[in-house]
PDB file of N, CA and C in Angstrom:
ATOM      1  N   UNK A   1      -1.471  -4.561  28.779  1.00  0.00           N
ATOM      2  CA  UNK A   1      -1.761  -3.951  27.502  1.00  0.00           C
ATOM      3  C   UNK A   1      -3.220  -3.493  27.514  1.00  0.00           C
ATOM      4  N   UNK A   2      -3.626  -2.246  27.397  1.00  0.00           N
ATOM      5  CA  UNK A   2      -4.873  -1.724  26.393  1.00  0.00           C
ATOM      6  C   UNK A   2      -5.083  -1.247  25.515  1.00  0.00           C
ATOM      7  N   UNK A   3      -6.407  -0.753  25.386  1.00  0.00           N
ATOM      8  CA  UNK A   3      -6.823   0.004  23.695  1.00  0.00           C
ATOM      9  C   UNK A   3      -6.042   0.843  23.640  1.00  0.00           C
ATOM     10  N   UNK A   4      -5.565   1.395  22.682  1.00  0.00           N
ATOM     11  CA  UNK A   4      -5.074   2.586  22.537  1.00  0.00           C
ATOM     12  C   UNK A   4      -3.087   2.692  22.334  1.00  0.00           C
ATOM     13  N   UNK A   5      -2.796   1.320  22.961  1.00  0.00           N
ATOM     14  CA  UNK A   5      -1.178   1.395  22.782  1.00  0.00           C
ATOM     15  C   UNK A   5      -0.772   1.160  21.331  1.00  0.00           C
ATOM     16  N   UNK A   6       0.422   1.338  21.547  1.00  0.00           N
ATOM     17  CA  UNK A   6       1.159   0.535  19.917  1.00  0.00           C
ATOM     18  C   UNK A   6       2.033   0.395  20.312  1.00  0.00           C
ATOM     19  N   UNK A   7       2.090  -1.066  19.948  1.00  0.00           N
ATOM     20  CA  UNK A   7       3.246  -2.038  19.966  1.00  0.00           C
ATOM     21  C   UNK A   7       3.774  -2.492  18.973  1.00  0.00           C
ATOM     22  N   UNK A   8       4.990  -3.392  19.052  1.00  0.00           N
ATOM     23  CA  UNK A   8       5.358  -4.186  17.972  1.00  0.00           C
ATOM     24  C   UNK A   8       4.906  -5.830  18.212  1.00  0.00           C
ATOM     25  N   UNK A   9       4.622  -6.090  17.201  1.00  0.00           N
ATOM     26  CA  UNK A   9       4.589  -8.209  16.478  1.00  0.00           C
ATOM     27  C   UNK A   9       5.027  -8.207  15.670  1.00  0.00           C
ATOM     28  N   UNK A  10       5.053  -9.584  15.852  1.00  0.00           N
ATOM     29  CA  UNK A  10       5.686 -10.621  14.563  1.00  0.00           C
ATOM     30  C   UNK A  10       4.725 -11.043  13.527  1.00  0.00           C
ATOM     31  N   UNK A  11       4.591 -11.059  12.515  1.00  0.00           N
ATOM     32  CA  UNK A  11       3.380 -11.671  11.722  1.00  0.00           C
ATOM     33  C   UNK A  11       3.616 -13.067  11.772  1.00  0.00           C
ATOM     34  N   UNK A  12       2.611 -13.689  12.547  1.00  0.00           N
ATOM     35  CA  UNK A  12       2.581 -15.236  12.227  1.00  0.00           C
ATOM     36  C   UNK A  12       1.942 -16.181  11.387  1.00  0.00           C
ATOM     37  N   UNK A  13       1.019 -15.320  10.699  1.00  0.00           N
ATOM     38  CA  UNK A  13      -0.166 -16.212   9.696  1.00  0.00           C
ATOM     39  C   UNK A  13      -0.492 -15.271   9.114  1.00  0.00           C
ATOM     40  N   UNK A  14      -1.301 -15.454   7.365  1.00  0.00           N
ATOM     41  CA  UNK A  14      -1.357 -14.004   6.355  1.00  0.00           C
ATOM     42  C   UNK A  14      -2.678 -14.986   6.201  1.00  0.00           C
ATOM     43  N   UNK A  15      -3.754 -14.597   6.199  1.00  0.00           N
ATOM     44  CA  UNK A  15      -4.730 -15.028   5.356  1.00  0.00           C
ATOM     45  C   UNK A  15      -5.386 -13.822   4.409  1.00  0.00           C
ATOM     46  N   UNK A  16      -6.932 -14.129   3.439  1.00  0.00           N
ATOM     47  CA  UNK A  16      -7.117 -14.319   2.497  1.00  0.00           C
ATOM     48  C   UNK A  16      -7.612 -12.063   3.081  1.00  0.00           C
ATOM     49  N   UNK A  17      -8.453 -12.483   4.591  1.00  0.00           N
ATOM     50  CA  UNK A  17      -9.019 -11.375   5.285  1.00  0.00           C
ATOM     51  C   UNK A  17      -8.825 -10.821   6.606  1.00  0.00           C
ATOM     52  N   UNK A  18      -7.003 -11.269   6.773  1.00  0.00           N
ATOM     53  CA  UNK A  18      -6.302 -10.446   7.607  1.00  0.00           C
ATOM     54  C   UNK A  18      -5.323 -11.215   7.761  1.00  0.00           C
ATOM     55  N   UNK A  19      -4.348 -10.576   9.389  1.00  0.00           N
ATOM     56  CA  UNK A  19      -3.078 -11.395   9.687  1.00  0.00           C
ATOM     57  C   UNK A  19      -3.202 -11.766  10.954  1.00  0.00           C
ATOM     58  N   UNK A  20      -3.109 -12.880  11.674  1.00  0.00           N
ATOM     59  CA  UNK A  20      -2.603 -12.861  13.154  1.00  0.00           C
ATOM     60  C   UNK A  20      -1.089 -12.805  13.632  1.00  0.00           C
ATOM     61  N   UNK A  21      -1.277 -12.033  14.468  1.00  0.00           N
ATOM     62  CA  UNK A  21       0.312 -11.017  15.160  1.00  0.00           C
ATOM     63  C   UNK A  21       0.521 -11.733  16.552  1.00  0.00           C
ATOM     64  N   UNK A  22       2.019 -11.941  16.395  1.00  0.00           N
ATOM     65  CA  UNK A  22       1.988 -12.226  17.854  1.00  0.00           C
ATOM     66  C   UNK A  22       2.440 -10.619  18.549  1.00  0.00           C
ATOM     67  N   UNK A  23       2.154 -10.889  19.485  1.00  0.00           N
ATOM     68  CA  UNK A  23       2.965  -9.107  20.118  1.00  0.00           C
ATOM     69  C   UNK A  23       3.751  -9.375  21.329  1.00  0.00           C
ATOM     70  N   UNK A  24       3.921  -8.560  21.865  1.00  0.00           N
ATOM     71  CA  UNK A  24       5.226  -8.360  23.211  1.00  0.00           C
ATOM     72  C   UNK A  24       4.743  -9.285  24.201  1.00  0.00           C
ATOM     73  N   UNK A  25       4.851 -10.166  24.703  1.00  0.00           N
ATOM     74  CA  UNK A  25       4.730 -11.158  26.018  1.00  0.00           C
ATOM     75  C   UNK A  25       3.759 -12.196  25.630  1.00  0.00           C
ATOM     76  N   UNK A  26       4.071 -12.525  24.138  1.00  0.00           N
ATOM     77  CA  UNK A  26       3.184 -14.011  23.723  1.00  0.00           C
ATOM     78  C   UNK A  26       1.629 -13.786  23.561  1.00  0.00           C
ATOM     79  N   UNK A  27       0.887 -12.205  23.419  1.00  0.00           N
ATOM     80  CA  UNK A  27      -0.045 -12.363  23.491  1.00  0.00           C
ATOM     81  C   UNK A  27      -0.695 -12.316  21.381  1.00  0.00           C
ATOM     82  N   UNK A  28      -1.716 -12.814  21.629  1.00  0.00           N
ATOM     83  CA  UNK A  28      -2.469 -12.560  19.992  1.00  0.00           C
ATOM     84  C   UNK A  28      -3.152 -11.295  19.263  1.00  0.00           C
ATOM     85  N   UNK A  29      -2.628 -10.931  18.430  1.00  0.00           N
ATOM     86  CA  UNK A  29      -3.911 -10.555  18.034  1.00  0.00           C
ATOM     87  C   UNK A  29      -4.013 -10.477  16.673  1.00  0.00           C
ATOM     88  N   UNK A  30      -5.258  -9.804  15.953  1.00  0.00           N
ATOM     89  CA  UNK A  30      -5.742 -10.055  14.812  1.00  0.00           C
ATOM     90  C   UNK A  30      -5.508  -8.644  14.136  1.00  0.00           C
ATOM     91  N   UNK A  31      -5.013  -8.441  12.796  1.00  0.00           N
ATOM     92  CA  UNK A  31      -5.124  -7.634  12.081  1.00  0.00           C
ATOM     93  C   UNK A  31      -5.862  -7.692  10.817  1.00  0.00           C
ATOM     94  N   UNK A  32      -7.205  -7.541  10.869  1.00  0.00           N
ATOM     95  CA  UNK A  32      -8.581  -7.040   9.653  1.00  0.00           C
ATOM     96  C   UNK A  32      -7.464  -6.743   8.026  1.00  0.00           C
ATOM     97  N   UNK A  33      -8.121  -6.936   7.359  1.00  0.00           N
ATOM     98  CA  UNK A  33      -7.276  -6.322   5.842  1.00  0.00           C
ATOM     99  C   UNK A  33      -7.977  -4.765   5.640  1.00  0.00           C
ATOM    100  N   UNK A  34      -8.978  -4.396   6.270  1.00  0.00           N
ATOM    101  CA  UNK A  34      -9.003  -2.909   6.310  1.00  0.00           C
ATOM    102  C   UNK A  34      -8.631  -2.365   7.216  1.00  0.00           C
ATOM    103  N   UNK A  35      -7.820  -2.803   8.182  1.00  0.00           N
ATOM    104  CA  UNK A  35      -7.014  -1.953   9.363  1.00  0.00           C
ATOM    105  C   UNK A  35      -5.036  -2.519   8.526  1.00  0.00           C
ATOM    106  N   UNK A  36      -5.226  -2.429   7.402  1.00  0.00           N
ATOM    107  CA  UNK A  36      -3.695  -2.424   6.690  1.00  0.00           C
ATOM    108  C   UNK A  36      -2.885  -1.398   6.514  1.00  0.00           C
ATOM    109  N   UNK A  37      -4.301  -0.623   5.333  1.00  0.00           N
ATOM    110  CA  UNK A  37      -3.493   0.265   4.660  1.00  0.00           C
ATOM    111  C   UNK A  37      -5.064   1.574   4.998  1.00  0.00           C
ATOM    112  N   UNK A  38      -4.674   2.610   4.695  1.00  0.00           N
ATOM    113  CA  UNK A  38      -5.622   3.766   4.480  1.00  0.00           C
ATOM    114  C   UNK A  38      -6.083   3.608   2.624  1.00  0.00           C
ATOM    115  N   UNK A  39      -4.757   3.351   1.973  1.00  0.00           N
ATOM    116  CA  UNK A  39      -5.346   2.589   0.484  1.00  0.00           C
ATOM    117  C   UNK A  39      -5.759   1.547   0.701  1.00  0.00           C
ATOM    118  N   UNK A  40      -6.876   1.400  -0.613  1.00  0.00           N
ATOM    119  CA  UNK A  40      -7.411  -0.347  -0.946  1.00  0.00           C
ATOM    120  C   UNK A  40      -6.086  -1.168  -0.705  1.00  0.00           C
ATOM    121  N   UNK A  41      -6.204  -2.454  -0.178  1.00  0.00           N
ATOM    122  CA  UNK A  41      -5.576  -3.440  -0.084  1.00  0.00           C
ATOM    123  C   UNK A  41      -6.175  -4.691  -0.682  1.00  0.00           C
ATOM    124  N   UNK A  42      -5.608  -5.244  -2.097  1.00  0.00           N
ATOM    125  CA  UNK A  42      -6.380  -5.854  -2.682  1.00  0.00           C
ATOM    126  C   UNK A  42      -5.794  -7.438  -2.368  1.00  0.00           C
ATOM    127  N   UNK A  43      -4.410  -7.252  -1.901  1.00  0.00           N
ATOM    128  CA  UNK A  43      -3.889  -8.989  -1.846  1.00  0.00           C
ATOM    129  C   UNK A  43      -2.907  -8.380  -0.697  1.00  0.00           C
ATOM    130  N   UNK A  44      -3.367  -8.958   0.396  1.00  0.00           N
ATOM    131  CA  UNK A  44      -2.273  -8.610   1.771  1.00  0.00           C
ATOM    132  C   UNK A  44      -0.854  -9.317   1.574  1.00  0.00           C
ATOM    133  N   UNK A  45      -1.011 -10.397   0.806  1.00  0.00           N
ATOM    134  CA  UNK A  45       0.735 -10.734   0.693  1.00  0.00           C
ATOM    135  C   UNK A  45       1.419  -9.713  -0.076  1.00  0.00           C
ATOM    136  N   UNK A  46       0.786  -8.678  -0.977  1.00  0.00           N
ATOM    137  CA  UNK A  46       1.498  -7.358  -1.348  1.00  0.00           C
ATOM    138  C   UNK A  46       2.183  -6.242  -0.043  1.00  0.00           C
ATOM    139  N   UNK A  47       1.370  -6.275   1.380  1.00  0.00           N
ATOM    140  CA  UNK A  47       1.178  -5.717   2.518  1.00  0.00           C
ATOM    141  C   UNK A  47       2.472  -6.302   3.295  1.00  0.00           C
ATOM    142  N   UNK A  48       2.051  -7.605   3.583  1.00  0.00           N
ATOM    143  CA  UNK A  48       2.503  -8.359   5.278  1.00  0.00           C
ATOM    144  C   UNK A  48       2.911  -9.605   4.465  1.00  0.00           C
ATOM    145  N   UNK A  49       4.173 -10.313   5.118  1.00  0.00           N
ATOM    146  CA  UNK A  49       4.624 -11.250   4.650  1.00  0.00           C
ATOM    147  C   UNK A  49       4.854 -12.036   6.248  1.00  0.00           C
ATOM    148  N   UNK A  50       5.010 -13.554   6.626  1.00  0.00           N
ATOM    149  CA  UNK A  50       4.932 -14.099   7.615  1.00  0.00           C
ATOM    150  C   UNK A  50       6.282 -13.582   8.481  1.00  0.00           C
ATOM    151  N   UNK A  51       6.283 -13.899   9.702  1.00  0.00           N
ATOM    152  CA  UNK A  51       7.740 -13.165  10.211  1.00  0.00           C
ATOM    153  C   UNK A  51       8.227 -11.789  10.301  1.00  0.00           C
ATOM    154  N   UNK A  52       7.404 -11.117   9.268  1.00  0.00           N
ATOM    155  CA  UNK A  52       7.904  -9.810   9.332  1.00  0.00           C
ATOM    156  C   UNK A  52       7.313  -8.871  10.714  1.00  0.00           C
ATOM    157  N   UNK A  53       8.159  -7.887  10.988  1.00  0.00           N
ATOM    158  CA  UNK A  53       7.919  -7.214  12.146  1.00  0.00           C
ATOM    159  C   UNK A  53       7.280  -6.294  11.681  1.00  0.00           C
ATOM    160  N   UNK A  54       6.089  -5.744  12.581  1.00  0.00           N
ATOM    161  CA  UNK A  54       5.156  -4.553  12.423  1.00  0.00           C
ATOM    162  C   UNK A  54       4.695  -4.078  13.899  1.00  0.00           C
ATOM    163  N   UNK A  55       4.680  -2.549  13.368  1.00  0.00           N
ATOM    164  CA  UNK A  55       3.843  -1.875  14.388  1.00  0.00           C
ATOM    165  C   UNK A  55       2.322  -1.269  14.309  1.00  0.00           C
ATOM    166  N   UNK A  56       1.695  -1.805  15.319  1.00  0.00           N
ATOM    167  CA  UNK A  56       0.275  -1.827  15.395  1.00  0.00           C
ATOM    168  C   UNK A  56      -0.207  -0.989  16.509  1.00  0.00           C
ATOM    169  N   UNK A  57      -1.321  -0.686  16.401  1.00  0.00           N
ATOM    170  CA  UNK A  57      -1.757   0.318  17.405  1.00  0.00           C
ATOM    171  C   UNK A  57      -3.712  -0.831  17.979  1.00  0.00           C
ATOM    172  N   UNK A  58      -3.059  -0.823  19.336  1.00  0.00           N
ATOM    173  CA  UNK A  58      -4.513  -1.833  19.785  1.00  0.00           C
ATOM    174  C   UNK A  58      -5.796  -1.088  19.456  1.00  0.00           C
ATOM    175  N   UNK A  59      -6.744  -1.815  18.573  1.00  0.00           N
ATOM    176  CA  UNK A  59      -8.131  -0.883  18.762  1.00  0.00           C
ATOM    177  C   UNK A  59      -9.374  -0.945  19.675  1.00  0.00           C
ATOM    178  N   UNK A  60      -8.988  -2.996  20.156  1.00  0.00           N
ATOM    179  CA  UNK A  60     -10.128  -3.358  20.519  1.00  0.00           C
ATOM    180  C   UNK A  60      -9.718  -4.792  20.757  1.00  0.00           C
ATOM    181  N   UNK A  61     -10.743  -5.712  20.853  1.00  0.00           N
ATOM    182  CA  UNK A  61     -10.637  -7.266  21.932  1.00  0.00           C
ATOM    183  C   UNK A  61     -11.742  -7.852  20.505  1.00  0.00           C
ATOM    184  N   UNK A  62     -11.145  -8.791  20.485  1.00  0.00           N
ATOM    185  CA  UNK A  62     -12.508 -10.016  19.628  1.00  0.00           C
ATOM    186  C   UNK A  62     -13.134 -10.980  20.218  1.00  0.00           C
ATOM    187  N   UNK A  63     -14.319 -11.305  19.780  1.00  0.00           N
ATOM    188  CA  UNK A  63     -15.023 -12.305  20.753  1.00  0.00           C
ATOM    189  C   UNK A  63     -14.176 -13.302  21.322  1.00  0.00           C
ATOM    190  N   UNK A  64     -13.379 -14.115  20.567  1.00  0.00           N
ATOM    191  CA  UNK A  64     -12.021 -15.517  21.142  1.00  0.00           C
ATOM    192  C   UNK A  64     -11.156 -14.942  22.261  1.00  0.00           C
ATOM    193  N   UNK A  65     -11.115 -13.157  22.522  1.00  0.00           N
ATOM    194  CA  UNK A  65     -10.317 -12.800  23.398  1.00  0.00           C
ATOM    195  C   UNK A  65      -9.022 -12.445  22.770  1.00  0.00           C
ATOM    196  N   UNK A  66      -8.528 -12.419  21.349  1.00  0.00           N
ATOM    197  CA  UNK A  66      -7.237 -11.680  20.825  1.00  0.00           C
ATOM    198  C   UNK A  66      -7.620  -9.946  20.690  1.00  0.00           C
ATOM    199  N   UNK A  67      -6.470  -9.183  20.446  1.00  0.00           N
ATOM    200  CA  UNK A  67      -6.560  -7.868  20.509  1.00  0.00           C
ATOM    201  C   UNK A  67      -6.537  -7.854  19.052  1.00  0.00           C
ATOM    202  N   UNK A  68      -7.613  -6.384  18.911  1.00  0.00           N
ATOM    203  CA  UNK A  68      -7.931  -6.046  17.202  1.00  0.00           C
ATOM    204  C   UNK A  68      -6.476  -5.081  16.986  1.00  0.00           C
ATOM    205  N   UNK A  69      -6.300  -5.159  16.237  1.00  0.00           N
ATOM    206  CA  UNK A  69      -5.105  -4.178  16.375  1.00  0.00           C
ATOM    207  C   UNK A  69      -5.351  -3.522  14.270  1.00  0.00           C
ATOM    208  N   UNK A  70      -4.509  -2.542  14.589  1.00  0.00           N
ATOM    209  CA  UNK A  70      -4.485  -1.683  13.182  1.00  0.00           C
ATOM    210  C   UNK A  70      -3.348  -0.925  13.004  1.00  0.00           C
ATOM    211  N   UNK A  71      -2.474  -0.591  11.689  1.00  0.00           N
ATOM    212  CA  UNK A  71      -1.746  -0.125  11.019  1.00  0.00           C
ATOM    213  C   UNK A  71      -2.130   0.925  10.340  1.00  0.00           C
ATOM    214  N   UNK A  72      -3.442   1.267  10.662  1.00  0.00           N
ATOM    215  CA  UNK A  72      -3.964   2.322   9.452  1.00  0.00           C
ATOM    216  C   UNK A  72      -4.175   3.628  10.462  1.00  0.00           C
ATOM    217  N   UNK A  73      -4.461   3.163  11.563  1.00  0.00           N
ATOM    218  CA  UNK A  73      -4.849   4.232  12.978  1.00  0.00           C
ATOM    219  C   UNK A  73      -3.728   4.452  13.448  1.00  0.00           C
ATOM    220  N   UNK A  74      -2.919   4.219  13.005  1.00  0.00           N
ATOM    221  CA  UNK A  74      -1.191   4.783  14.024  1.00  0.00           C
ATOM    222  C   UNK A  74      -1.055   6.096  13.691  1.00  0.00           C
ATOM    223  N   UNK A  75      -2.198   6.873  12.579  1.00  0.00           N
ATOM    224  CA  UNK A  75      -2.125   8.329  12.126  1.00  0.00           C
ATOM    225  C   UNK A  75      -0.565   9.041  12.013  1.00  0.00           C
ATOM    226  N   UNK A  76       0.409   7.875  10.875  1.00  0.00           N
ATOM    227  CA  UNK A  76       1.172   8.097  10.496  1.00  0.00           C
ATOM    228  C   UNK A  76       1.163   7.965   8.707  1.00  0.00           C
ATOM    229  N   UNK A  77       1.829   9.103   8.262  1.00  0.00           N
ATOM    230  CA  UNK A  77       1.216   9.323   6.811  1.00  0.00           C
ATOM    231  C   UNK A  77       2.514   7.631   6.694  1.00  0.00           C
ATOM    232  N   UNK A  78       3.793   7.595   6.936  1.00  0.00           N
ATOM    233  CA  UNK A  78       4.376   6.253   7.208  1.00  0.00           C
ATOM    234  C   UNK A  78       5.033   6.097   5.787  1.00  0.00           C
ATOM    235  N   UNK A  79       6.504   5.528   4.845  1.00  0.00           N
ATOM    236  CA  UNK A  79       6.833   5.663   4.207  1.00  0.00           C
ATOM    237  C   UNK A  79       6.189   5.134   3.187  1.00  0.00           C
ATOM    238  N   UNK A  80       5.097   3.961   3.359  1.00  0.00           N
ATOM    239  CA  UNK A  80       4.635   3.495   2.136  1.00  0.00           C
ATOM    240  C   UNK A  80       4.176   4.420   1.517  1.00  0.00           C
ATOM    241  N   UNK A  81       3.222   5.649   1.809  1.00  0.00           N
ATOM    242  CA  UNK A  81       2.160   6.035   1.376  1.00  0.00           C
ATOM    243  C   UNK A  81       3.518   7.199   0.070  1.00  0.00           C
ATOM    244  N   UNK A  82       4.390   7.379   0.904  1.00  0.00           N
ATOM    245  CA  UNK A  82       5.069   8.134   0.411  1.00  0.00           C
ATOM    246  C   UNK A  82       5.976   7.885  -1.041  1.00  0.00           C
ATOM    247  N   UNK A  83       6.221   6.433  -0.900  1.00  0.00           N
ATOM    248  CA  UNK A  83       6.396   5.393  -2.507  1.00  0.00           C
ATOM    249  C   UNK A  83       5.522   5.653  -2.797  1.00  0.00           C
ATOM    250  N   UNK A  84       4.508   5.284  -2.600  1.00  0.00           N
ATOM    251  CA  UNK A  84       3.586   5.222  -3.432  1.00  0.00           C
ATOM    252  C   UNK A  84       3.510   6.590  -4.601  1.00  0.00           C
ATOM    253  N   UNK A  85       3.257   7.222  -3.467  1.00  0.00           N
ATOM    254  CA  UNK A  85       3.402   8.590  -4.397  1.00  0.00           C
ATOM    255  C   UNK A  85       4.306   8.984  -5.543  1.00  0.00           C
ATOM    256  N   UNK A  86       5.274   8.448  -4.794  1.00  0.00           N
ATOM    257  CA  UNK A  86       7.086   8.951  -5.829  1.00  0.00           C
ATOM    258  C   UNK A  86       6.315   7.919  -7.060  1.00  0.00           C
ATOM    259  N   UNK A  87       5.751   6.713  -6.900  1.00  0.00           N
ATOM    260  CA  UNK A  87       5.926   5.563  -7.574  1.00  0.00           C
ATOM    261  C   UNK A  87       4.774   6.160  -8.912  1.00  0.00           C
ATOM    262  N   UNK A  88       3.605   6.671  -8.361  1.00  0.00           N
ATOM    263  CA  UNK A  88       2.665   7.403  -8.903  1.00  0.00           C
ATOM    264  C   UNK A  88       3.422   8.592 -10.196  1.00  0.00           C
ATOM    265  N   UNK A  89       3.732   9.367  -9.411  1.00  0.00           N
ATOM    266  CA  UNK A  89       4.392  10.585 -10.318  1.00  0.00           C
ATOM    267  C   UNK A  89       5.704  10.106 -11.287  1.00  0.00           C
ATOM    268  N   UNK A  90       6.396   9.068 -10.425  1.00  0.00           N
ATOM    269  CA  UNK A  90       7.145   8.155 -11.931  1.00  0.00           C
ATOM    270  C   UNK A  90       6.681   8.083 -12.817  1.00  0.00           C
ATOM    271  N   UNK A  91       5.426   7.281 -12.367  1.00  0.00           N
ATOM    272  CA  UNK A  91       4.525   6.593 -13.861  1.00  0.00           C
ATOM    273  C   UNK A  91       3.572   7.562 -14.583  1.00  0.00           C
ATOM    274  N   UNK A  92       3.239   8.662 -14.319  1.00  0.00           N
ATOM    275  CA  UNK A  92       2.559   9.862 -14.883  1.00  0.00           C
ATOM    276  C   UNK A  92       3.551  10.394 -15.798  1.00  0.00           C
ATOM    277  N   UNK A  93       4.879  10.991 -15.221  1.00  0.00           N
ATOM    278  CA  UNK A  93       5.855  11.692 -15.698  1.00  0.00           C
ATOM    279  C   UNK A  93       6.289  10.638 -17.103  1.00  0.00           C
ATOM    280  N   UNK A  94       6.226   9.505 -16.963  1.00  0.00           N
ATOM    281  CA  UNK A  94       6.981   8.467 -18.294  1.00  0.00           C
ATOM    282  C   UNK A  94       5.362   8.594 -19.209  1.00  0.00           C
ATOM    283  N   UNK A  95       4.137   8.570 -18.524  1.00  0.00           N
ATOM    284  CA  UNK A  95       2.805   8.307 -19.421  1.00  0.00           C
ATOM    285  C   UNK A  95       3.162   9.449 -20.283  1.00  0.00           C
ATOM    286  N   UNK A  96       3.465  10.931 -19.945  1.00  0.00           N
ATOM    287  CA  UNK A  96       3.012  12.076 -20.523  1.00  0.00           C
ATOM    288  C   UNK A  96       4.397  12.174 -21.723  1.00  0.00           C
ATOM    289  N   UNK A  97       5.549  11.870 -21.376  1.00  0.00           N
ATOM    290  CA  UNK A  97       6.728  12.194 -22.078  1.00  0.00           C
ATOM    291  C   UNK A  97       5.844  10.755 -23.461  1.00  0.00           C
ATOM    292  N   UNK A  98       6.078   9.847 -22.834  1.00  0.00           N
ATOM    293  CA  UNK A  98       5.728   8.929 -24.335  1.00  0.00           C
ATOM    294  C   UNK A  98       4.433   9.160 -25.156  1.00  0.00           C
ATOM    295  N   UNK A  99       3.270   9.721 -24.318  1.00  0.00           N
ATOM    296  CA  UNK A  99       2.637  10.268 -25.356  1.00  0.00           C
ATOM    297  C   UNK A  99       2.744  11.436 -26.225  1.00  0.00           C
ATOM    298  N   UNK A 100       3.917  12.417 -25.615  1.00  0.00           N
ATOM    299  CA  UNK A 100       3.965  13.549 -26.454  1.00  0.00           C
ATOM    300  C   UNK A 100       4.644  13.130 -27.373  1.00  0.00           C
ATOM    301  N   UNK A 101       5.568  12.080 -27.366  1.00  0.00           N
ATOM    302  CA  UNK A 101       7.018  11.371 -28.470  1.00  0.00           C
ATOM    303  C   UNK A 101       5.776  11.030 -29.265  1.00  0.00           C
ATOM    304  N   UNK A 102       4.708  10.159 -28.824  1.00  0.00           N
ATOM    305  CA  UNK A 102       3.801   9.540 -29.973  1.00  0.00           C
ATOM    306  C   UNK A 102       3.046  10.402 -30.564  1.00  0.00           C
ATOM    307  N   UNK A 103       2.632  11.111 -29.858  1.00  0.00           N
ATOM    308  CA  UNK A 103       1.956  12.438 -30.809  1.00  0.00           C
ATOM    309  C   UNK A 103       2.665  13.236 -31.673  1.00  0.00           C
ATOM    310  N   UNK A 104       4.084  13.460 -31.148  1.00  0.00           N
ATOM    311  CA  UNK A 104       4.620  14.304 -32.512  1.00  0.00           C
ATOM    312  C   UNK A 104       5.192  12.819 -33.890  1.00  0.00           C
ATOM    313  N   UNK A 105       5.296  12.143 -33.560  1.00  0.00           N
ATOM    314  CA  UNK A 105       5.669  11.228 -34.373  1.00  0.00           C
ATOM    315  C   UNK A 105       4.009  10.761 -35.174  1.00  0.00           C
ATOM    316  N   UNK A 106       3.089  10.778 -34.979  1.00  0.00           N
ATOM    317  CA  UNK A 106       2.325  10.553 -35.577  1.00  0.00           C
ATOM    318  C   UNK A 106       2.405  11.684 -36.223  1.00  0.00           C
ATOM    319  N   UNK A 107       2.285  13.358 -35.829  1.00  0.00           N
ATOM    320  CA  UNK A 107       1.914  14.542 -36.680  1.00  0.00           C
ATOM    321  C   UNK A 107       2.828  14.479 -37.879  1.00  0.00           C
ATOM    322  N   UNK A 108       4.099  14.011 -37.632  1.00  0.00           N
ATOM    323  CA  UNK A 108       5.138  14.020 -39.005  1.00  0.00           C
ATOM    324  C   UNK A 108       4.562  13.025 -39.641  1.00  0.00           C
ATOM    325  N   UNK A 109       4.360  11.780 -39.036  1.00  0.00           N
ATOM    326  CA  UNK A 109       3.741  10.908 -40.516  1.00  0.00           C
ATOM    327  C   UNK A 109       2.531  11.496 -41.119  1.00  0.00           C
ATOM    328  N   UNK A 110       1.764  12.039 -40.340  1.00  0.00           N
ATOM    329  CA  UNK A 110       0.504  12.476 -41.100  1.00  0.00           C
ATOM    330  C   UNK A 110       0.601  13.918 -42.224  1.00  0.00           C
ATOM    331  N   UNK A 111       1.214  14.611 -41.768  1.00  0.00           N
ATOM    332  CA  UNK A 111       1.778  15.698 -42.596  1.00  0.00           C
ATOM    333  C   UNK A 111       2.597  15.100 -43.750  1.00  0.00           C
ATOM    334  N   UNK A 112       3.872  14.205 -43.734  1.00  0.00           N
ATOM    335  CA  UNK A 112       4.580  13.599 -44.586  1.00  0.00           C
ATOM    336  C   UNK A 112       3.622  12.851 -45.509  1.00  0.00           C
ATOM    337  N   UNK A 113       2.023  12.066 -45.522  1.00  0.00           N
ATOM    338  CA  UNK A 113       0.905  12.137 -46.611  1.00  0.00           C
ATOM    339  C   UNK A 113       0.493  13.215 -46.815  1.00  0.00           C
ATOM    340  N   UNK A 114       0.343  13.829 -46.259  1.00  0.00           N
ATOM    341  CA  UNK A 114      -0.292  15.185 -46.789  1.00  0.00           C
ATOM    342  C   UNK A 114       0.669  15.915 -47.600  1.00  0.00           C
ATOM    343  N   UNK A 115       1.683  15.611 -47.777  1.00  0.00           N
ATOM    344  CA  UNK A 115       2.657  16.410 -48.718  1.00  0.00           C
ATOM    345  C   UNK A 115       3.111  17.945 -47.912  1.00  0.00           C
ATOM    346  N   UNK A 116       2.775  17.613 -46.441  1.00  0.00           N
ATOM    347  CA  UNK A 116       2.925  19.620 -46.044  1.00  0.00           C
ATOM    348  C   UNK A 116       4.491  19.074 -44.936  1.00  0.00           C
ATOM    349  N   UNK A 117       5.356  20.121 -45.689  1.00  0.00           N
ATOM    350  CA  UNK A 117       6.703  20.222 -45.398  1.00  0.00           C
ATOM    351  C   UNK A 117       7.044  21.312 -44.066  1.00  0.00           C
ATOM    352  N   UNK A 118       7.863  20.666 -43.464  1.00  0.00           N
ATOM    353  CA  UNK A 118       8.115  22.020 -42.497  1.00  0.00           C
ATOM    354  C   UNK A 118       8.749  23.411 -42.540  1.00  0.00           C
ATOM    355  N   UNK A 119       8.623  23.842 -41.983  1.00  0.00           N
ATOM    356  CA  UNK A 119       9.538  25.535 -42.488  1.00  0.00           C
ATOM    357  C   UNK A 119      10.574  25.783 -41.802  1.00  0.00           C
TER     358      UNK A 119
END
């Protein structure tokens, strides 16, 4: 194995400021919480859960001798990013419809004091 491959691991441990991976022939390595996502990653158990399989791309070696590895350098836009999005424009599309319901529902109550009737 060198810099530059991508492989698959297993996630074996989630901590607070990354994950350790096992990868193809028992070897280690470490995944950083900014080699996750290209978005902020604010709680990696939202990310990586233990056991789960991932593909990583090697970046580099750490002083103990495990490989740095990253999810964010595989320079794949990758389906999360793509929820995300759908997940984004869901929640815009419901913000804008309920504020227009609340805005015209306020204009009738406010007109209905004002005594001004519609035509």
């Amino acid at each position: 194995m060198k810099v530059g491959n991508i492989v698959e691991g297993k996630v074996t441990a989630v901590m607070k400021f990354g994950a350790h991976v096992e990868l193809e022939g028992g070897e280690q390595g470490f995944l950083h919480i900014s080699k996750i996502s290209k978005s902020y990653v604010k709680k990696i158990d939202d990310h990586l859960k233990v056991g789960q399989k991932v593909k990583v791309k090697v970046v580099g070696t750490t002083r103990d001798g495990k490989w740095e590895l990253s999810i964010k350098d595989l320079g794949e836009t990758g389906s999360e990013g793509q929820n995300a999005d759908k997940e984004f424009e869901r929640k815009l599309a419901k913000f804008l419809k309920d504020s227009s319901r609340k805005i015209s529902d306020y204009r009738r109550r406010l007109d209905k004091k004002r005594g001004i009737k519609k035509r």
